[in-house]
Structures are given as C-alpha cells and as structure tokens.
N, C-alpha and C. Protein backbone atom coordinates (compact mmCIF):
# COMPACT_ATOMS: atom_id res chain seq x y z
N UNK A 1 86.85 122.63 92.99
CA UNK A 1 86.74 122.32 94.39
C UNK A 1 87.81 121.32 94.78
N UNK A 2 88.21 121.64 95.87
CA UNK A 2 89.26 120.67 96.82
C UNK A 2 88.60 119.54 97.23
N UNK A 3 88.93 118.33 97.24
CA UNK A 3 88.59 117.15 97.71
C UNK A 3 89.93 116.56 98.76
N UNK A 4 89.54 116.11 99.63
CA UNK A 4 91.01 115.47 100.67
C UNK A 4 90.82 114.13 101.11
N UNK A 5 91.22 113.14 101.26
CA UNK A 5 91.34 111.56 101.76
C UNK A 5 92.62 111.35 102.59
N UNK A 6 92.04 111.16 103.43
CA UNK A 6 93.23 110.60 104.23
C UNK A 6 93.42 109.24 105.21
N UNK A 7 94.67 108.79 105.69
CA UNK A 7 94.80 107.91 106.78
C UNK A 7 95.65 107.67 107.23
N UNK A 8 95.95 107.12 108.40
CA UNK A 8 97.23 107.32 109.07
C UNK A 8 98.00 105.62 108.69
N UNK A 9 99.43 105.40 108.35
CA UNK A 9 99.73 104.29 108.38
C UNK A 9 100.63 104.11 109.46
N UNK A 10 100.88 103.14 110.18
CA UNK A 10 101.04 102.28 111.07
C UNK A 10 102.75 101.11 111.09
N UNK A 11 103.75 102.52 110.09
CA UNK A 11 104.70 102.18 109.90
C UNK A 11 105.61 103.27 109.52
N UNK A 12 107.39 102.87 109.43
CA UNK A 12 108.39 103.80 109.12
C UNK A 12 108.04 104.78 108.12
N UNK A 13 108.18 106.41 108.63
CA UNK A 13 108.49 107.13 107.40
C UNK A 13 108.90 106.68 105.69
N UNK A 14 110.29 106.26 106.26
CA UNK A 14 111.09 105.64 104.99
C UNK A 14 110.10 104.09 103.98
N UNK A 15 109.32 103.10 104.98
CA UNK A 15 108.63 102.54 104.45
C UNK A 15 107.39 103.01 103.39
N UNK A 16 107.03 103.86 104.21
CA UNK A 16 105.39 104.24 103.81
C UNK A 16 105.94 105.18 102.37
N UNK A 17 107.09 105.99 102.63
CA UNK A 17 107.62 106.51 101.32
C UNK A 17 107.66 105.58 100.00
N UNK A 18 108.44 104.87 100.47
CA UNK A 18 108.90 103.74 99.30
C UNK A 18 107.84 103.31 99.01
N UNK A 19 106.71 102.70 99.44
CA UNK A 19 105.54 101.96 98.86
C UNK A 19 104.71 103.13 98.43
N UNK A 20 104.92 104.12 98.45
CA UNK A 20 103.68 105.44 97.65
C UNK A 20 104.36 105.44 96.79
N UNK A 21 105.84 105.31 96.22
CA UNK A 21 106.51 105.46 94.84
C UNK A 21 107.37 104.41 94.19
N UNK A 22 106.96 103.19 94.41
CA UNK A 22 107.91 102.16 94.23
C UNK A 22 106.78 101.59 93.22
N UNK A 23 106.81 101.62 91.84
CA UNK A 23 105.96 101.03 90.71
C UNK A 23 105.36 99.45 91.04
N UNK A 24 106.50 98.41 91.84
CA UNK A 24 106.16 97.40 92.42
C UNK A 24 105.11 97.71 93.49
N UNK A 25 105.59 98.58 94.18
CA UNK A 25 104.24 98.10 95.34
C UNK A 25 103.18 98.62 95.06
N UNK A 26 103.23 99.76 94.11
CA UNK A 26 101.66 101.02 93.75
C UNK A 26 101.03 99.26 93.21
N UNK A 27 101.18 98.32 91.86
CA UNK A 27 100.92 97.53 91.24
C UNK A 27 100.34 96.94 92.67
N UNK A 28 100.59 96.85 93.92
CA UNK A 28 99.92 95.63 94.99
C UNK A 28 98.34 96.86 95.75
N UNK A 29 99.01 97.76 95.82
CA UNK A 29 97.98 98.90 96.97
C UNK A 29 96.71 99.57 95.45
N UNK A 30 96.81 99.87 94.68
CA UNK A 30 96.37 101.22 93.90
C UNK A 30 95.00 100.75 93.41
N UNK A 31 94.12 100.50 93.70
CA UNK A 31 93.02 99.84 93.57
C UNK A 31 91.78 100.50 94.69
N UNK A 32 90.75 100.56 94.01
CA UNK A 32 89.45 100.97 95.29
C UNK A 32 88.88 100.16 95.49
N UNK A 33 88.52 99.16 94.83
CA UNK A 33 88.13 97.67 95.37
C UNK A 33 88.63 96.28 94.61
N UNK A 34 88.08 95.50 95.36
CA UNK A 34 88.54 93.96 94.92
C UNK A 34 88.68 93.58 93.52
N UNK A 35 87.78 94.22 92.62
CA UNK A 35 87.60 93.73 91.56
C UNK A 35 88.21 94.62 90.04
N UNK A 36 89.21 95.85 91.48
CA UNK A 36 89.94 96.61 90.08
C UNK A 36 91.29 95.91 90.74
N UNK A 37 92.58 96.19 89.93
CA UNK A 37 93.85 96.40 89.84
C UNK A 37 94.42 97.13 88.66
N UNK A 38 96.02 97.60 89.46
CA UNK A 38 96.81 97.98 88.84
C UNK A 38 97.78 97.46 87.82
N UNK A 39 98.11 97.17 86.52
CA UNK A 39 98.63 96.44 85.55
C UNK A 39 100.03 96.17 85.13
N UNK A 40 100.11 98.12 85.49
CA UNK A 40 101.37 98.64 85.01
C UNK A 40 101.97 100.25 86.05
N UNK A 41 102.90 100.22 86.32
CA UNK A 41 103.01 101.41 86.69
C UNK A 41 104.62 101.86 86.36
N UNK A 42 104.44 103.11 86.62
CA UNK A 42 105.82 104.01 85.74
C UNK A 42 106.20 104.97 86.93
N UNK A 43 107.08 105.20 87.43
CA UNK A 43 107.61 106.46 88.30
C UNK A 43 109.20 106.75 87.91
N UNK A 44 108.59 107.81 87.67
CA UNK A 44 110.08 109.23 87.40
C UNK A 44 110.04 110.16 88.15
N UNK A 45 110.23 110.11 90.19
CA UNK A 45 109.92 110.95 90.87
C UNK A 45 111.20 111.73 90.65
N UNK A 46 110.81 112.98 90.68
CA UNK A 46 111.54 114.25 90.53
C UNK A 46 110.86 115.11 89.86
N UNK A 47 110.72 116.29 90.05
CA UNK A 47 110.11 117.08 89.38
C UNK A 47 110.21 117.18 87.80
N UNK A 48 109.23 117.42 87.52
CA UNK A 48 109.23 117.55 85.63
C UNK A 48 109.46 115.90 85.35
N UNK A 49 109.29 115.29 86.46
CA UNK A 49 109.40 113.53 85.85
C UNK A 49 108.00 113.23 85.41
N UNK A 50 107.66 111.90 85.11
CA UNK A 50 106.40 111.54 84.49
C UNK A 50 105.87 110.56 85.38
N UNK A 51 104.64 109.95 85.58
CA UNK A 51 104.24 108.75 86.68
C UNK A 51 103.31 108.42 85.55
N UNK A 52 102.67 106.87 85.61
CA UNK A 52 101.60 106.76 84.89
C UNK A 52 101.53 105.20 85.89
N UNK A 53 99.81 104.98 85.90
CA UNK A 53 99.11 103.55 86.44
C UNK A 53 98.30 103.29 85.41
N UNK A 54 98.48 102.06 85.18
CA UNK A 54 97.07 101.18 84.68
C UNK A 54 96.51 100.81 85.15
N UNK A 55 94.50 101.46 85.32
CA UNK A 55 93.75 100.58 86.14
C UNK A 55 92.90 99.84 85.81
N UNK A 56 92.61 98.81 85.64
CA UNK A 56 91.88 97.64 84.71
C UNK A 56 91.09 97.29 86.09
N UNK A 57 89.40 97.13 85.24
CA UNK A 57 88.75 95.94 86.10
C UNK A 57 89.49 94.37 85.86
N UNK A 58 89.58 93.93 86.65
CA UNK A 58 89.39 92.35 86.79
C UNK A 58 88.76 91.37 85.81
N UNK A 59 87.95 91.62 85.32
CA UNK A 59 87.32 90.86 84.39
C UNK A 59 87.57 91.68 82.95
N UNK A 60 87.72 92.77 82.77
CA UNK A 60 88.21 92.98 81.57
C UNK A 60 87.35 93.75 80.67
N UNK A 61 86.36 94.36 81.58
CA UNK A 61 85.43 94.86 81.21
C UNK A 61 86.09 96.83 80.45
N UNK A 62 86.91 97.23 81.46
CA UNK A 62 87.23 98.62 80.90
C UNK A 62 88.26 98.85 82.05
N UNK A 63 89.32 99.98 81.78
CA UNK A 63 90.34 100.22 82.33
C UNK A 63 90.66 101.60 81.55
N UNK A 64 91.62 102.09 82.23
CA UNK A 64 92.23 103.92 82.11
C UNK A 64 93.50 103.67 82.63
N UNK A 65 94.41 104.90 81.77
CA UNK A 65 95.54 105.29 82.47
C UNK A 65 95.39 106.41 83.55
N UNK A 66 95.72 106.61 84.54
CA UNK A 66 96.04 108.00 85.60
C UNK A 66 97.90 108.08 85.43
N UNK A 67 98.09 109.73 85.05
CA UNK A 67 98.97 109.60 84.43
C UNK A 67 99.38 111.49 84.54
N UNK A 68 100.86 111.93 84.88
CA UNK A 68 100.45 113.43 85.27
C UNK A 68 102.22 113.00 85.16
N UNK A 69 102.11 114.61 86.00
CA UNK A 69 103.85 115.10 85.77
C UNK A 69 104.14 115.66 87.59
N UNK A 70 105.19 115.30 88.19
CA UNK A 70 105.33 116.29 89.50
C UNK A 70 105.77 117.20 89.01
N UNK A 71 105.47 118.26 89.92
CA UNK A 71 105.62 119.34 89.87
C UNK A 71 106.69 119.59 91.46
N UNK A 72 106.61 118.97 92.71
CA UNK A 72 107.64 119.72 93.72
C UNK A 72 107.22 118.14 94.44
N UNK A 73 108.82 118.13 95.26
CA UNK A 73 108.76 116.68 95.69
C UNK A 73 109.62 117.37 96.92
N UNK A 74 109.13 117.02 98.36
CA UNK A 74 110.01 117.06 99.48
C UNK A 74 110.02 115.93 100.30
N UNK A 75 111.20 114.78 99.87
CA UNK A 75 111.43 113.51 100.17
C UNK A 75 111.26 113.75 101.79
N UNK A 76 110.09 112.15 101.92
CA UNK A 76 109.15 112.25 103.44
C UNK A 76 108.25 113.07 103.64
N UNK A 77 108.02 113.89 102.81
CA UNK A 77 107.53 115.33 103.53
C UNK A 77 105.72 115.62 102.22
N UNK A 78 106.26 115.49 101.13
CA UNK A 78 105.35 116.20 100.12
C UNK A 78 105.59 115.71 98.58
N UNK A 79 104.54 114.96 98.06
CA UNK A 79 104.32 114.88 96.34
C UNK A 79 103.14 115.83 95.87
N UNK A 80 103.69 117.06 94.82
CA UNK A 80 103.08 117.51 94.22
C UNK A 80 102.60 116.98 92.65
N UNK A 81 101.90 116.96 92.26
CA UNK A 81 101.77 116.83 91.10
C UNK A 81 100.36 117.11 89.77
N UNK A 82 100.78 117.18 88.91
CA UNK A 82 99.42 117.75 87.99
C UNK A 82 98.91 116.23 87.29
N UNK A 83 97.95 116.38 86.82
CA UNK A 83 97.63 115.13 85.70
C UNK A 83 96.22 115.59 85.09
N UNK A 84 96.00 115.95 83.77
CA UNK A 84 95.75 116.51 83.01
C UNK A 84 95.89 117.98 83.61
N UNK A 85 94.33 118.70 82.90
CA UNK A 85 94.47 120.01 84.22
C UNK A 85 93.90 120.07 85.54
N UNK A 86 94.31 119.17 86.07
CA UNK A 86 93.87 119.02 87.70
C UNK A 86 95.36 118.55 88.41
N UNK A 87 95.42 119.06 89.49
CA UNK A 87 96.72 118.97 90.59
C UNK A 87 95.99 118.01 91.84
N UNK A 88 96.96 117.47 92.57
CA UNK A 88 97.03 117.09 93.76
C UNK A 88 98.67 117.10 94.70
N UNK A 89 98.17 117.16 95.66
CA UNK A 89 99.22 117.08 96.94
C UNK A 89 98.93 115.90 97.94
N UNK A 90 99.82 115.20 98.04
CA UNK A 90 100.17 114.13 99.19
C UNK A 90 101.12 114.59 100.08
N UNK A 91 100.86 114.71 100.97
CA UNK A 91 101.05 115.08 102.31
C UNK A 91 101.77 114.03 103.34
N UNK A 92 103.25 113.58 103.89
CA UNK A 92 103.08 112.49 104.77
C UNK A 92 103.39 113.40 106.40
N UNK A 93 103.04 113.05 107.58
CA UNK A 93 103.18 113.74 108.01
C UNK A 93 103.29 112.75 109.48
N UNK A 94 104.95 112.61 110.20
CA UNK A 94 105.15 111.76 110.74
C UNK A 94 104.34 112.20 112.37
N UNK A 95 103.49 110.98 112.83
CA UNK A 95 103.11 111.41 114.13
C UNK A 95 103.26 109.87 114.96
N UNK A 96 102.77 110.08 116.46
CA UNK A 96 103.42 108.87 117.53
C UNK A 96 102.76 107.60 116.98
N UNK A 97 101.30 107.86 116.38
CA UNK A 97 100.94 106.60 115.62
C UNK A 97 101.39 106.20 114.37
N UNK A 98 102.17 106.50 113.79
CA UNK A 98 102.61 106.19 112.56
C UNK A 98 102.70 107.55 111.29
N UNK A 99 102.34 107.38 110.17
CA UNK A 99 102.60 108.30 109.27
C UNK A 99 101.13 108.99 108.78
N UNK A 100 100.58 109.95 108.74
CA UNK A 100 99.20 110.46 107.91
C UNK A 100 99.79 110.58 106.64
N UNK A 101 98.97 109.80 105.67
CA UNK A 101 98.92 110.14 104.73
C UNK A 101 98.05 110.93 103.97
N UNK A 102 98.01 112.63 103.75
CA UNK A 102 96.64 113.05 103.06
C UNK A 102 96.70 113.57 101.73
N UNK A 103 95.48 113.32 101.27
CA UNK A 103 95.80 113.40 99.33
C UNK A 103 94.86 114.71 99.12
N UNK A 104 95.16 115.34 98.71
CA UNK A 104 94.27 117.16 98.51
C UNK A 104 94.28 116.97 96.51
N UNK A 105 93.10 116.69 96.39
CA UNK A 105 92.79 116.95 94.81
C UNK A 105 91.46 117.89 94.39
N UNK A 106 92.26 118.24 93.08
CA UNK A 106 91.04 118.71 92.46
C UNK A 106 90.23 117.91 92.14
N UNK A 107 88.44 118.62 92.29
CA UNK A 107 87.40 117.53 91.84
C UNK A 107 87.02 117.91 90.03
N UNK A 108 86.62 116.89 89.99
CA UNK A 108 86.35 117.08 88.24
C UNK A 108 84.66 116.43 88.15
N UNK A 109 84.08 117.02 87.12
CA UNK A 109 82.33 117.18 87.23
C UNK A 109 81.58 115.85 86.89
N UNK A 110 82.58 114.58 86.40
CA UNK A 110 81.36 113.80 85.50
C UNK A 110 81.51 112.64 87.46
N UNK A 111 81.59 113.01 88.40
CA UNK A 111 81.67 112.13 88.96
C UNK A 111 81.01 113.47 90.63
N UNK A 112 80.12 112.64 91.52
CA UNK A 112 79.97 113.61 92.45
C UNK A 112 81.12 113.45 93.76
N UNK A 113 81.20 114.67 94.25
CA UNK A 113 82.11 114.81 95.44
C UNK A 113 82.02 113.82 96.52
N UNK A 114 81.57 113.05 96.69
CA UNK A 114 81.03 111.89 97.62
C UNK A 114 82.23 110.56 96.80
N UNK A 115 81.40 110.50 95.85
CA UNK A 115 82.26 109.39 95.03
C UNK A 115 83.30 109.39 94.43
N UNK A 116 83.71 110.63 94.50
CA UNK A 116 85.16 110.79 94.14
C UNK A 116 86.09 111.00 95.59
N UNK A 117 85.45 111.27 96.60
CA UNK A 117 85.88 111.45 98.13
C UNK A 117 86.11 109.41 98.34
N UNK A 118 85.03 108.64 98.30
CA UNK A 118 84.81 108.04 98.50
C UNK A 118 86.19 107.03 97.66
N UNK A 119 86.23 107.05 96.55
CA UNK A 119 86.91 106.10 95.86
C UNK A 119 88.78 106.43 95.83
N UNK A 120 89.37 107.96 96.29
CA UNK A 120 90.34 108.25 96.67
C UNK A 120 90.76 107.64 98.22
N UNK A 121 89.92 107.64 99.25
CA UNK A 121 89.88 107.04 100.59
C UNK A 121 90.45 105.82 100.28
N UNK A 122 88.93 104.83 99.72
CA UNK A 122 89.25 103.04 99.38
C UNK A 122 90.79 103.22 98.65
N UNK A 123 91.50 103.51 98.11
CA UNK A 123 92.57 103.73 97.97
C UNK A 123 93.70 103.92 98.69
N UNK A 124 93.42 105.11 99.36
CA UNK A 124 94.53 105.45 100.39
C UNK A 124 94.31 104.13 101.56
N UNK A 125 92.89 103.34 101.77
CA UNK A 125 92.95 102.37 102.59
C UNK A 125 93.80 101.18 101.86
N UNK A 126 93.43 100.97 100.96
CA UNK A 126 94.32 99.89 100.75
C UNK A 126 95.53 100.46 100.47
N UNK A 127 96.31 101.11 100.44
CA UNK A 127 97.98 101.55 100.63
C UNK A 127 98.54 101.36 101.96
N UNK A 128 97.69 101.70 103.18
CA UNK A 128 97.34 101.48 104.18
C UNK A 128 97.67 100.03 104.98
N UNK A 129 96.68 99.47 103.88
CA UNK A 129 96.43 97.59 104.36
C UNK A 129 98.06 97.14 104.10
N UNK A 130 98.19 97.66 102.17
CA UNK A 130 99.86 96.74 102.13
C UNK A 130 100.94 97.23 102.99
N UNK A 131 100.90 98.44 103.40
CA UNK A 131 102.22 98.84 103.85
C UNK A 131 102.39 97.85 105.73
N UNK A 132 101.38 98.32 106.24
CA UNK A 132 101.14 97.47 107.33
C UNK A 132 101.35 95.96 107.55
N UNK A 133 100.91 95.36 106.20
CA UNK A 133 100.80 93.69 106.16
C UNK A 133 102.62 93.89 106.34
N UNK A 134 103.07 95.23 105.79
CA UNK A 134 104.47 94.60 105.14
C UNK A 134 104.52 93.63 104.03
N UNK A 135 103.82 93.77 102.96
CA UNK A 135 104.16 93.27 101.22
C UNK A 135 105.29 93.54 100.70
C-alpha cells in the first residue's frame, strides 16, 4: 500500500532543494519528534548513488540506519528512490505559496498506516520548520 505526507514550504525552490539533500541540513530537519535526531547523514544524489541517515533517540536508548539507493532524480522537480524493498517519491512542486513537498511511500506491516502516515508528516513538518526559520 501507498502511504503520502505532505506540506507546503514557505520558501525558494532552490532553497527547499538544498535542505532535502544537503547531509548538513537533513542532520538539523530529519527527526519526528523532540527526542529523536539525526547523527550522521550521507548523500550521493544521482542516480545509482547511495543516501544513508542515522536516527538515534536522544537518550540513547536505540537508533537505525534509513538507507536506499535513487533510482531517477529531476533537479526541483522529483527524488526517486528504493531502500530495502520498498520505494518512495518526493515530489516538489512550485506553487504562489511556496513549494509542496509530497513523499509517496511504500507501507511496510510491523507498523500501522496511521503511524507510519503519522511519523513521515512530523517529519516533513519539521523540514518545513528549518527551511522557513532559514537554518
């Protein structure tokens, strides 16, 4: 099943680009709440390149890599990419309020469609928050 999150940001094309693939800023936005962050991040945008995040709780309790390959990249426009066997598409899509950003993923079973809807959003919101603050 398809899952989608989206939101509109409230700044330049060219900005909102750079902070969805700039390893520095994913490390400030890539988090669903207060008490996770990002550690480490890796980008080799281009197709057949590699991306990888580290997401650690805060206290140190447990953390994962998210970690995949693109597959088709149309600078401003579209990130494709796989990570294990599940795909997603990011979408930017310039309008008079600023940029939509929407994320189209596959859902995977140990988690329900709500909370995996839910914790992709808190995400795309905080990408949202930094690009706007301007970080």
């Amino acid at each position: 099943m398809k899952i989608s999150a989206e939101t509109t940001v409230a700044a330049p094309i060219e900005k909102v680009w750079r902070a969805y693939t700039t390893p520095e800023d994913i490390k400030q936005w890539n988090a669903a709440s207060d008490d996770w962050h990002t550690t480490a991040a890796d980008v080799d945008l281009r197709v057949g390149g590699a991306f990888s995040s580290r997401m650690e709780a805060k206290d140190g309790s447990m953390g994962f890599d998210f970690a995949g390959t693109y597959k088709n990249i149309v600078e401003h426009k579209l990130i494709e990419y796989s990570f294990g066997d599940r795909t997603a598409l990011v979408e930017f899509d310039d309008s008079p309020k600023g940029v939509n950003v929407r994320v189209t993923f596959d859902s995977e079973p140990s988690h329900s469609i709500e909370q995996q809807r839910e914790g992709w959003q808190a995400i795309l919101n905080s990408f949202a928050r930094h690009v706007e603050a301007g970080r």
